[in-house]
C-alpha atoms as a PDB file:
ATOM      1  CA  UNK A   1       0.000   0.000   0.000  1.00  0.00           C
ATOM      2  CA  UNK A   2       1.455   3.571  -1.109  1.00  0.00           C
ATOM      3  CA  UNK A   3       0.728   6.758   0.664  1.00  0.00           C
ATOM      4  CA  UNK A   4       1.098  10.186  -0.684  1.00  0.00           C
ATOM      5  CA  UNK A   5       1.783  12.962   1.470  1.00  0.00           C
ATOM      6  CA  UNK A   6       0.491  16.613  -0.300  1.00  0.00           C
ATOM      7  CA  UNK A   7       3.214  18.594  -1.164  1.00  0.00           C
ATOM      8  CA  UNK A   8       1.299  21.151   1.910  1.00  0.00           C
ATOM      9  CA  UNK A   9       1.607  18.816   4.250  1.00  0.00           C
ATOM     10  CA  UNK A  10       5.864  18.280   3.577  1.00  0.00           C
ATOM     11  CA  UNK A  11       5.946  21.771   3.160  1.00  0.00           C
ATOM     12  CA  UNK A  12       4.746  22.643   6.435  1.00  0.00           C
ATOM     13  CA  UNK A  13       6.210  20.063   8.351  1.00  0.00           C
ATOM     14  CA  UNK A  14      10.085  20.293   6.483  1.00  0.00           C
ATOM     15  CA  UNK A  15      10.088  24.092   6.708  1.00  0.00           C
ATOM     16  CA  UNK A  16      10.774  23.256  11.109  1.00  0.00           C
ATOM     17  CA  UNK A  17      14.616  23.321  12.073  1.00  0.00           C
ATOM     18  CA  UNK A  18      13.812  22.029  15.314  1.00  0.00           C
ATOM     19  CA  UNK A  19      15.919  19.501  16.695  1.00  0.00           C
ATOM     20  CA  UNK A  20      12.769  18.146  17.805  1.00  0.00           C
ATOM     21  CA  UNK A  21      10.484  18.280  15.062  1.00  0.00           C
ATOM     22  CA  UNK A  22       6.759  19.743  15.888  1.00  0.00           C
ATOM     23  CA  UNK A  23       3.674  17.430  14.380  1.00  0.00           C
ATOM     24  CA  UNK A  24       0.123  17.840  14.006  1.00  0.00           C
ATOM     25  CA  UNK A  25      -1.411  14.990  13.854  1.00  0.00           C
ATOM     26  CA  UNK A  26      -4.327  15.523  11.975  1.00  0.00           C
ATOM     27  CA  UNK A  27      -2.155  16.735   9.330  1.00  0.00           C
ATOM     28  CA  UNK A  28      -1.883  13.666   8.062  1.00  0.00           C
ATOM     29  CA  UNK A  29      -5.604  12.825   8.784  1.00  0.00           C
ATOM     30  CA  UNK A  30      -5.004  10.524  11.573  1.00  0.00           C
ATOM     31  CA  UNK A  31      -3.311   7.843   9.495  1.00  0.00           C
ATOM     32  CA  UNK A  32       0.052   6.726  11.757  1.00  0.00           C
ATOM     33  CA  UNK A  33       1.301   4.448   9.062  1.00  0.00           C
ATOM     34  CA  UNK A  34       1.342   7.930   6.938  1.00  0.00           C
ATOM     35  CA  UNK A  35       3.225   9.429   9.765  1.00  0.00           C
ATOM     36  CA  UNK A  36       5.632   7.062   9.534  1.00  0.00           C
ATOM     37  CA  UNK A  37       6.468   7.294   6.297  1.00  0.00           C
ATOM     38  CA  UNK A  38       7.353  10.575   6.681  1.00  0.00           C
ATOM     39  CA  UNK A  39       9.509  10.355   9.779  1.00  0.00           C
ATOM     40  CA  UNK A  40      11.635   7.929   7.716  1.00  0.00           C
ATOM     41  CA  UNK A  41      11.982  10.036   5.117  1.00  0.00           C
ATOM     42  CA  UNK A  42      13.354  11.832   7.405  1.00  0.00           C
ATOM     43  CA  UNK A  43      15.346   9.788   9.050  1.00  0.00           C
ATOM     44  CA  UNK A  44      13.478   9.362  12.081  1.00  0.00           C
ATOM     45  CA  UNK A  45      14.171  12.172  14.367  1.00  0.00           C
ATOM     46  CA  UNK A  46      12.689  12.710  18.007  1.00  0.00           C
ATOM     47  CA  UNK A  47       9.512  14.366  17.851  1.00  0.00           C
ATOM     48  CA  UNK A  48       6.528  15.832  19.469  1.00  0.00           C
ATOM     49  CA  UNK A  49       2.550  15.395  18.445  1.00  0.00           C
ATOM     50  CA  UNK A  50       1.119  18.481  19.588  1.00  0.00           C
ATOM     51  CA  UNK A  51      -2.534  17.821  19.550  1.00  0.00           C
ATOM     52  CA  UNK A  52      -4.278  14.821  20.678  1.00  0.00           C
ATOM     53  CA  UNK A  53      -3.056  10.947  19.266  1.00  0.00           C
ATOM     54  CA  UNK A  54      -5.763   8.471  18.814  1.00  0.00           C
ATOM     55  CA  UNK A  55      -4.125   5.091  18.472  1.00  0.00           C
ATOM     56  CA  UNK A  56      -7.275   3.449  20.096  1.00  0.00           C
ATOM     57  CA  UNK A  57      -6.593  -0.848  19.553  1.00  0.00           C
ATOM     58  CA  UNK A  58      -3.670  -0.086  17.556  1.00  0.00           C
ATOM     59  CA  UNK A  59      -1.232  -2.951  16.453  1.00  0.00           C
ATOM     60  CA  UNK A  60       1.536  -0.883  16.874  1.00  0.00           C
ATOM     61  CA  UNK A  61       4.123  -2.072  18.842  1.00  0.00           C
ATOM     62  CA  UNK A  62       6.666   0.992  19.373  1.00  0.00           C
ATOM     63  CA  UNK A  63       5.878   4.771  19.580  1.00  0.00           C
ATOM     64  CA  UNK A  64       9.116   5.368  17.767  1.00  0.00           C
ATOM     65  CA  UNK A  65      11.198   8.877  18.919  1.00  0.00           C
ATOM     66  CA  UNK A  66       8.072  10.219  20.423  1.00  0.00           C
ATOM     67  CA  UNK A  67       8.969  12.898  23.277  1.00  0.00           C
ATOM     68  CA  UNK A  68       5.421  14.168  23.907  1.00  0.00           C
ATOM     69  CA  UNK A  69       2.010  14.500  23.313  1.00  0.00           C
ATOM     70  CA  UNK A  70       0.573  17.592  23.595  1.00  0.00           C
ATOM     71  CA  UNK A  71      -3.204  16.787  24.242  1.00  0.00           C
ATOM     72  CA  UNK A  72      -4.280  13.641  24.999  1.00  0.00           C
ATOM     73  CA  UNK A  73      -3.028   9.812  24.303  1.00  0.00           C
ATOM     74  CA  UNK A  74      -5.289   6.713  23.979  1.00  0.00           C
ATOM     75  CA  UNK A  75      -3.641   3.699  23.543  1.00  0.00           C
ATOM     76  CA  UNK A  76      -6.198   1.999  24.795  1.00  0.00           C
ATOM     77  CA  UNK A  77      -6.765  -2.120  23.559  1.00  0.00           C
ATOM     78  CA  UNK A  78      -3.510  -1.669  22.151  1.00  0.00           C
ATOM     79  CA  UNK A  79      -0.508  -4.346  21.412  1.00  0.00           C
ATOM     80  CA  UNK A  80       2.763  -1.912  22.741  1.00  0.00           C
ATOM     81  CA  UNK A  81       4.215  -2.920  25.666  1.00  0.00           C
ATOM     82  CA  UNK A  82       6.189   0.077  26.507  1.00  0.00           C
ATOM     83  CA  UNK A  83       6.350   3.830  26.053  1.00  0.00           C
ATOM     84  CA  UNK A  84      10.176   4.096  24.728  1.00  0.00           C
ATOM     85  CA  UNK A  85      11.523   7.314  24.664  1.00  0.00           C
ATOM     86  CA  UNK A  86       8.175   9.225  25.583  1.00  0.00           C
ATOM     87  CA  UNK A  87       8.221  11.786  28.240  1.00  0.00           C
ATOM     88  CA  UNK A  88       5.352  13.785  29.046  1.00  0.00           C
ATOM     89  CA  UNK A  89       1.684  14.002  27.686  1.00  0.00           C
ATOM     90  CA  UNK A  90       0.119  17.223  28.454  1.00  0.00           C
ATOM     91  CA  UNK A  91      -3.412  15.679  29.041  1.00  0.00           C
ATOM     92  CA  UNK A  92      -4.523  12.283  29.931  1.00  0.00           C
ATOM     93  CA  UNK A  93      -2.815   9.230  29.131  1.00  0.00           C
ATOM     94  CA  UNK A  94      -5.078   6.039  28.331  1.00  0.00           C
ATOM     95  CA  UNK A  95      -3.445   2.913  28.522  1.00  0.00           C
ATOM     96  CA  UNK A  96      -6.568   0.878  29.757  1.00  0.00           C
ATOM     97  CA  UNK A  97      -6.178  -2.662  28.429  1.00  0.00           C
ATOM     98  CA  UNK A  98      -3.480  -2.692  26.787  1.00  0.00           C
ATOM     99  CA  UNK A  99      -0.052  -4.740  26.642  1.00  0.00           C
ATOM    100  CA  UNK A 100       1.884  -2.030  28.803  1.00  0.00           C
ATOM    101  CA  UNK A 101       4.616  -2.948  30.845  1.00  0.00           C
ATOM    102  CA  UNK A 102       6.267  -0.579  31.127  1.00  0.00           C
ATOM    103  CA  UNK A 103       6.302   3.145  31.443  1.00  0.00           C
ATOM    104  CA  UNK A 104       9.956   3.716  29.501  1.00  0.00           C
ATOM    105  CA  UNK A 105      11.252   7.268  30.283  1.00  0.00           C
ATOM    106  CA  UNK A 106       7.724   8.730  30.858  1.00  0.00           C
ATOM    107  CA  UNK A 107       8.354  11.768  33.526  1.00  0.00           C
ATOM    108  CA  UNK A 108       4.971  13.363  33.750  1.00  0.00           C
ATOM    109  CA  UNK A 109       0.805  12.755  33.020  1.00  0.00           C
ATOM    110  CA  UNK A 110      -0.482  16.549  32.726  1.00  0.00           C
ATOM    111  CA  UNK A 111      -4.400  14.580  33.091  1.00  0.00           C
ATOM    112  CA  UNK A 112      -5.045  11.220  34.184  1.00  0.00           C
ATOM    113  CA  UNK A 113      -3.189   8.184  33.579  1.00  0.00           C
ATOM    114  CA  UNK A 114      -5.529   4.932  33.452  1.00  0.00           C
ATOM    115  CA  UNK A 115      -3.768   1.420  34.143  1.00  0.00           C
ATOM    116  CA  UNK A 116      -6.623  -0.563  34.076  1.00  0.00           C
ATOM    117  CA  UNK A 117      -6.384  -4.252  32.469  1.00  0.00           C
ATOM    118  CA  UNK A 118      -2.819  -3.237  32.062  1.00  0.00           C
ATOM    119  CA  UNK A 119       0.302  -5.679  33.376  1.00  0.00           C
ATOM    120  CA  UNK A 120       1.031  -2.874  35.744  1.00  0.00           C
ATOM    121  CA  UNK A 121      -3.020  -2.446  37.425  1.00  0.00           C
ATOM    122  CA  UNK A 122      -1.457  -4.189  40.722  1.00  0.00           C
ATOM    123  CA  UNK A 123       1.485  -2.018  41.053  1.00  0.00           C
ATOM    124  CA  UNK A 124       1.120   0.173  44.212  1.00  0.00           C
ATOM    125  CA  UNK A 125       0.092   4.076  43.520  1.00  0.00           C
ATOM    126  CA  UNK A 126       2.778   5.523  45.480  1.00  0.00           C
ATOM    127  CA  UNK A 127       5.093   3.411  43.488  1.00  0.00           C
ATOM    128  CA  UNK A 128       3.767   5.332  39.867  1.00  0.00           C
ATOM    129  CA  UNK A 129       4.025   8.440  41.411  1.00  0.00           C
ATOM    130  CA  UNK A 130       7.504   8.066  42.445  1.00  0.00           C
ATOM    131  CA  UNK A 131       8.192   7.314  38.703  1.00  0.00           C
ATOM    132  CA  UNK A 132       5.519   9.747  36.808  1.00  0.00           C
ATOM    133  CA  UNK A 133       4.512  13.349  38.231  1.00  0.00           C
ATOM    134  CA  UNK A 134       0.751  12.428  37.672  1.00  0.00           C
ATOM    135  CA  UNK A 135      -1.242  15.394  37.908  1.00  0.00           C
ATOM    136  CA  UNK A 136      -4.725  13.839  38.041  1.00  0.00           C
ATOM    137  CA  UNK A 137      -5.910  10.545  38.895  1.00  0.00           C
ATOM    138  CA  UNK A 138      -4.048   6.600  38.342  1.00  0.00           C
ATOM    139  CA  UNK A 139      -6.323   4.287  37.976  1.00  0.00           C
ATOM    140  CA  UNK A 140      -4.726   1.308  39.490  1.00  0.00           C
ATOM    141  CA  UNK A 141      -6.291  -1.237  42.317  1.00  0.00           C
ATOM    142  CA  UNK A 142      -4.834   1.234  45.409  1.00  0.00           C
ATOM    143  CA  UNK A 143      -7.215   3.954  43.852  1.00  0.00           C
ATOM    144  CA  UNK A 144     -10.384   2.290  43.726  1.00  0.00           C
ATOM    145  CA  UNK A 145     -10.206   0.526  46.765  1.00  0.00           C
ATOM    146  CA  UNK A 146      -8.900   4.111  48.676  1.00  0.00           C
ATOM    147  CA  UNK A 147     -12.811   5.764  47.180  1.00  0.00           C
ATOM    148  CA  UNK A 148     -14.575   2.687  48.307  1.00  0.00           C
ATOM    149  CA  UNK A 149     -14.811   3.610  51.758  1.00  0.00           C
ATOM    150  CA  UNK A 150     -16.297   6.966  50.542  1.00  0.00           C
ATOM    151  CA  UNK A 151     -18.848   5.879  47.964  1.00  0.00           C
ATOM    152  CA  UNK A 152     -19.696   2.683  50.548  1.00  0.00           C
ATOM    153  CA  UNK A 153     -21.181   5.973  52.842  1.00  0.00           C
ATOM    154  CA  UNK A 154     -23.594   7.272  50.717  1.00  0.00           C
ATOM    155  CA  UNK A 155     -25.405   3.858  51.511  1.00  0.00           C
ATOM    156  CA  UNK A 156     -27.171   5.701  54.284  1.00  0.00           C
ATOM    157  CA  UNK A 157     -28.417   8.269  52.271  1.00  0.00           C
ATOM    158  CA  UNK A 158     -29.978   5.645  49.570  1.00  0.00           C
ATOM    159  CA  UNK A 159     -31.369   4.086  51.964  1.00  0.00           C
ATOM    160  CA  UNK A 160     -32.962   7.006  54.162  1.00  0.00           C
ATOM    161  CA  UNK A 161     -34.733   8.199  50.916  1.00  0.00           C
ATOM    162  CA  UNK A 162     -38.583   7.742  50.772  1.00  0.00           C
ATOM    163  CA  UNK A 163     -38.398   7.342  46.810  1.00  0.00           C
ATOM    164  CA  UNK A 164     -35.578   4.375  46.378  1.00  0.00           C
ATOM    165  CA  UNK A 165     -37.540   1.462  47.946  1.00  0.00           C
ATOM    166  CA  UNK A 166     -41.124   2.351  45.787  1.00  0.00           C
ATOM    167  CA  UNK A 167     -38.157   2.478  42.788  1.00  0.00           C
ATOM    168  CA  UNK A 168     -37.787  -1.337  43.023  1.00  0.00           C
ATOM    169  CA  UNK A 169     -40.299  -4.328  42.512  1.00  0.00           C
ATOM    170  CA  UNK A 170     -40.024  -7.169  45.215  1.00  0.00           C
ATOM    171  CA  UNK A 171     -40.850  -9.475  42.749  1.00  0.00           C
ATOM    172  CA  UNK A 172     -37.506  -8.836  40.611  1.00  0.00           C
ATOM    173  CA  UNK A 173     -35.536 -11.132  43.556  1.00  0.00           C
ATOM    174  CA  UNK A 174     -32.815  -9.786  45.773  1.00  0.00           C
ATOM    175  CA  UNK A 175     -30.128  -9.507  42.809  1.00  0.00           C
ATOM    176  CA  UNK A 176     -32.102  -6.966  41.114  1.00  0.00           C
ATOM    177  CA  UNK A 177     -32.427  -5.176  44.517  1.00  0.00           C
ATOM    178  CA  UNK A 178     -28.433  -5.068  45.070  1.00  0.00           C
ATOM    179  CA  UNK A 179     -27.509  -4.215  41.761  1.00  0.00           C
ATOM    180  CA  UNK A 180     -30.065  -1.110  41.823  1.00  0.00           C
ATOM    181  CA  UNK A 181     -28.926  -0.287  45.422  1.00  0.00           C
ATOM    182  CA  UNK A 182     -25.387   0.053  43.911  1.00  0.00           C
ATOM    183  CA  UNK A 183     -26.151   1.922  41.056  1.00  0.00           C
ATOM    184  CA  UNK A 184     -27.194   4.262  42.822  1.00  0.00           C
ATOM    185  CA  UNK A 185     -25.068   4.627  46.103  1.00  0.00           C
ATOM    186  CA  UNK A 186     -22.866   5.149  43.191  1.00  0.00           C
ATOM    187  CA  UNK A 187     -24.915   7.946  41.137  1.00  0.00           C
ATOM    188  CA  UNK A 188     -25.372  10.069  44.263  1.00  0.00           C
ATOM    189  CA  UNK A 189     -21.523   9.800  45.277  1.00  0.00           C
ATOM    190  CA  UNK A 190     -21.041  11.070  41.181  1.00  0.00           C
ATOM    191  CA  UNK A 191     -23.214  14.069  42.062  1.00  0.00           C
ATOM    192  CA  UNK A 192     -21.356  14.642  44.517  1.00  0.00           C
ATOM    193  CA  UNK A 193     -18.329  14.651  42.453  1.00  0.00           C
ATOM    194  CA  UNK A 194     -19.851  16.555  39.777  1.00  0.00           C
ATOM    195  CA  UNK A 195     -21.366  19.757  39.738  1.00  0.00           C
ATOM    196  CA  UNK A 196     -24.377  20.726  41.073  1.00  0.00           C
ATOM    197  CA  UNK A 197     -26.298  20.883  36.951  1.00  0.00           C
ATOM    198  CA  UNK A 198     -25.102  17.336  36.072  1.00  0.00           C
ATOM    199  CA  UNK A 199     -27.324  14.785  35.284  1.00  0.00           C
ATOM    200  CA  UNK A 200     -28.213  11.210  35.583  1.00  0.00           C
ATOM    201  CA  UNK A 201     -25.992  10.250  32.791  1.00  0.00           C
ATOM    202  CA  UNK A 202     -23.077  12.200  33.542  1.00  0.00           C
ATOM    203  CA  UNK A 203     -22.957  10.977  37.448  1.00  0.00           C
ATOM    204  CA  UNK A 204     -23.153   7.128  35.906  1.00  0.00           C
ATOM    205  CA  UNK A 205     -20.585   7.477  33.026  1.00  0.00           C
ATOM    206  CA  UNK A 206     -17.916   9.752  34.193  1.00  0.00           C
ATOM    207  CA  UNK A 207     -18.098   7.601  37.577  1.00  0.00           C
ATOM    208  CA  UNK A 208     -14.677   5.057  37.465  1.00  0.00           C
ATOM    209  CA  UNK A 209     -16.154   2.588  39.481  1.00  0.00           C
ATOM    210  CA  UNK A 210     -18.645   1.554  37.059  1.00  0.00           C
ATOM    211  CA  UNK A 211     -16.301   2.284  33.549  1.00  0.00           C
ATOM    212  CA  UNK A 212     -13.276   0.169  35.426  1.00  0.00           C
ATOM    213  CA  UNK A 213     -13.702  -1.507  38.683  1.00  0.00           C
ATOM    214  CA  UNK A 214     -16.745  -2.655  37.951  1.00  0.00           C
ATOM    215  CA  UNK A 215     -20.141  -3.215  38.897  1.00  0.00           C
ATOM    216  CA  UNK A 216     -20.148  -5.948  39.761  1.00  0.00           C
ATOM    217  CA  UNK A 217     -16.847  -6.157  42.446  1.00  0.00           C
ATOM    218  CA  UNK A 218     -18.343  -2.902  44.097  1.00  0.00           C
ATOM    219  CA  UNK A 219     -21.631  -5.016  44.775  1.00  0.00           C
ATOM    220  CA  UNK A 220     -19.073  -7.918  46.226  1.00  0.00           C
ATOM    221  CA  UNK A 221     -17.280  -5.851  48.820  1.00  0.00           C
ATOM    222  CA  UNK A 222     -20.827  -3.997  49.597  1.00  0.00           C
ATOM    223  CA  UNK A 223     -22.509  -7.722  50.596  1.00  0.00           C
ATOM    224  CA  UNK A 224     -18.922  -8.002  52.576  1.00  0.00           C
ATOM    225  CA  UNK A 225     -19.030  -5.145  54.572  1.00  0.00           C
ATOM    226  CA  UNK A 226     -22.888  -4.121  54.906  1.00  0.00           C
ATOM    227  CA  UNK A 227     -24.747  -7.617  53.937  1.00  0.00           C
ATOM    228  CA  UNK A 228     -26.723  -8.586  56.773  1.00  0.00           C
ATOM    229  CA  UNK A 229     -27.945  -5.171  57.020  1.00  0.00           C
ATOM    230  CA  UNK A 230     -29.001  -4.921  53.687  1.00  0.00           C
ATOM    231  CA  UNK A 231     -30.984  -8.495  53.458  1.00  0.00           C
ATOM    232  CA  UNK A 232     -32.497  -7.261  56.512  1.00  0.00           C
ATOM    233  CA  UNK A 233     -33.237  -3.793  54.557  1.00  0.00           C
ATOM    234  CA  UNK A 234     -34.723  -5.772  51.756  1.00  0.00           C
ATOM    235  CA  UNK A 235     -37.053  -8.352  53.443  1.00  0.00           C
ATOM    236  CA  UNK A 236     -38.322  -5.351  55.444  1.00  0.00           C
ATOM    237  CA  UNK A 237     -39.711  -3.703  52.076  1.00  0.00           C
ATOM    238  CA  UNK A 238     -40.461  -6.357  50.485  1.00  0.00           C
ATOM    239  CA  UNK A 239     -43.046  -7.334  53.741  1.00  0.00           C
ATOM    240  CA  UNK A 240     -44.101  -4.368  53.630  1.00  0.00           C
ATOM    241  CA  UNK A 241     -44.599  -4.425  50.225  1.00  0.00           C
ATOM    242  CA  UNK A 242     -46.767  -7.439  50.140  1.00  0.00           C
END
């Protein structure tokens, strides 16, 4: 397969004397094997991207002399298993699921930096800050269990409310009862989060637990640590109920 780069697009991008060449991305429409072809042309110097790079469930396997990224990076689903010669990326950094082992010469996250379903999920937070100057969130196992305790409170609130036990039929079975319960213990801690105009939606989608934990272990360590008093919470409407 050829690709042609517009005599524009060398133009623009030749005309830099940089030792570290300057790239914008969409330039070259967000085709990376077009990119390429142009860095070995010319002879593959370190550069920069200085917008966002989407190499969502990319086969690549090596970001080549990339320094930094001046938006955001997803590499999200994809096959590289380290970062090279990378340094900083100015906004977040999206590594969920991925092969990623290792962070290469990375020195700083200007957003978030998501580790989830990578090789390195386990690692310790304090342990990827020591290497990374992180300037939002990690999303590794230390983080979600550190903002269970907090969303786990709101359970009093859900359960205080007049409108959450008419929200749920008896005759859906317990299961149905727990997952709903969770949901939203977990919607009200997002408003809190959020600001005081967000919605339903917003509280449920931007909320990690529920994109990366999961639903599913958050309803686990809720039976563990409030169980008893939630069957009992349960059988109490459902009595009433019937």
């Amino acid at each position: 397969m050829k690709y042609i780069i517009t005599e524009r697009q060398y133009r623009l991008l030749s005309e830099q004397e940089e030792e570290i060449l300057t790239i914008p991305y969409d330039h070259f429409n967000g085709d990376w094997d077009m990119l390429q072809i142009f860095l070995k042309r010319r002879k593959n110097p370190p550069y920069r991207i200085s917008g966002d790079l989407d190499l969502f469930d990319s086969p690549i396997e090596s970001l080549g002399n990339l320094k930094s990224v001046g938006g955001d990076l997803d590499l999200s689903l994809a096959n590289i298993r380290s970062l090279g010669d990378l340094e900083s990326v100015y906004g977040d950094l999206d590594l969920s699921n991925s092969k990623i082992e290792s962070l290469g010469n990375l020195k700083s996250v200007g957003g978030n930096l998501n580790l989830n379903g990578t090789p390195l999920f386990n690692k310790p937070e304090e342990e990827i800050r020591s290497m990374v100057n992180v300037e939002g969130i990690i999303a590794v196992k230390d983080y979600y269990l550190n903002i269970i305790d907090d969303i786990i409170g709101y359970i009093d609130v859900v359960m205080d409310s007049d409108d959450f036990p008419d929200s749920i039929p008896c005759d859906e079975g317990f299961d149905v009862f727990l997952h709903e319960l969770a949901i939203e213990i977990i919607i009200i801690y997002g408003y809190e989060e959020l600001s005081d105009d967000g919605d339903y939606n917003d509280a449920l989608l931007t909320n990690p637990i529920v994109d990366d934990f999961g639903i599913d272990r958050f309803k686990d360590i809720l039976l563990q640590r409030h169980g008893d008093r939630i069957l009992d919470y349960y059988y109490e409407i459902c009595d009433d109920a019937n």
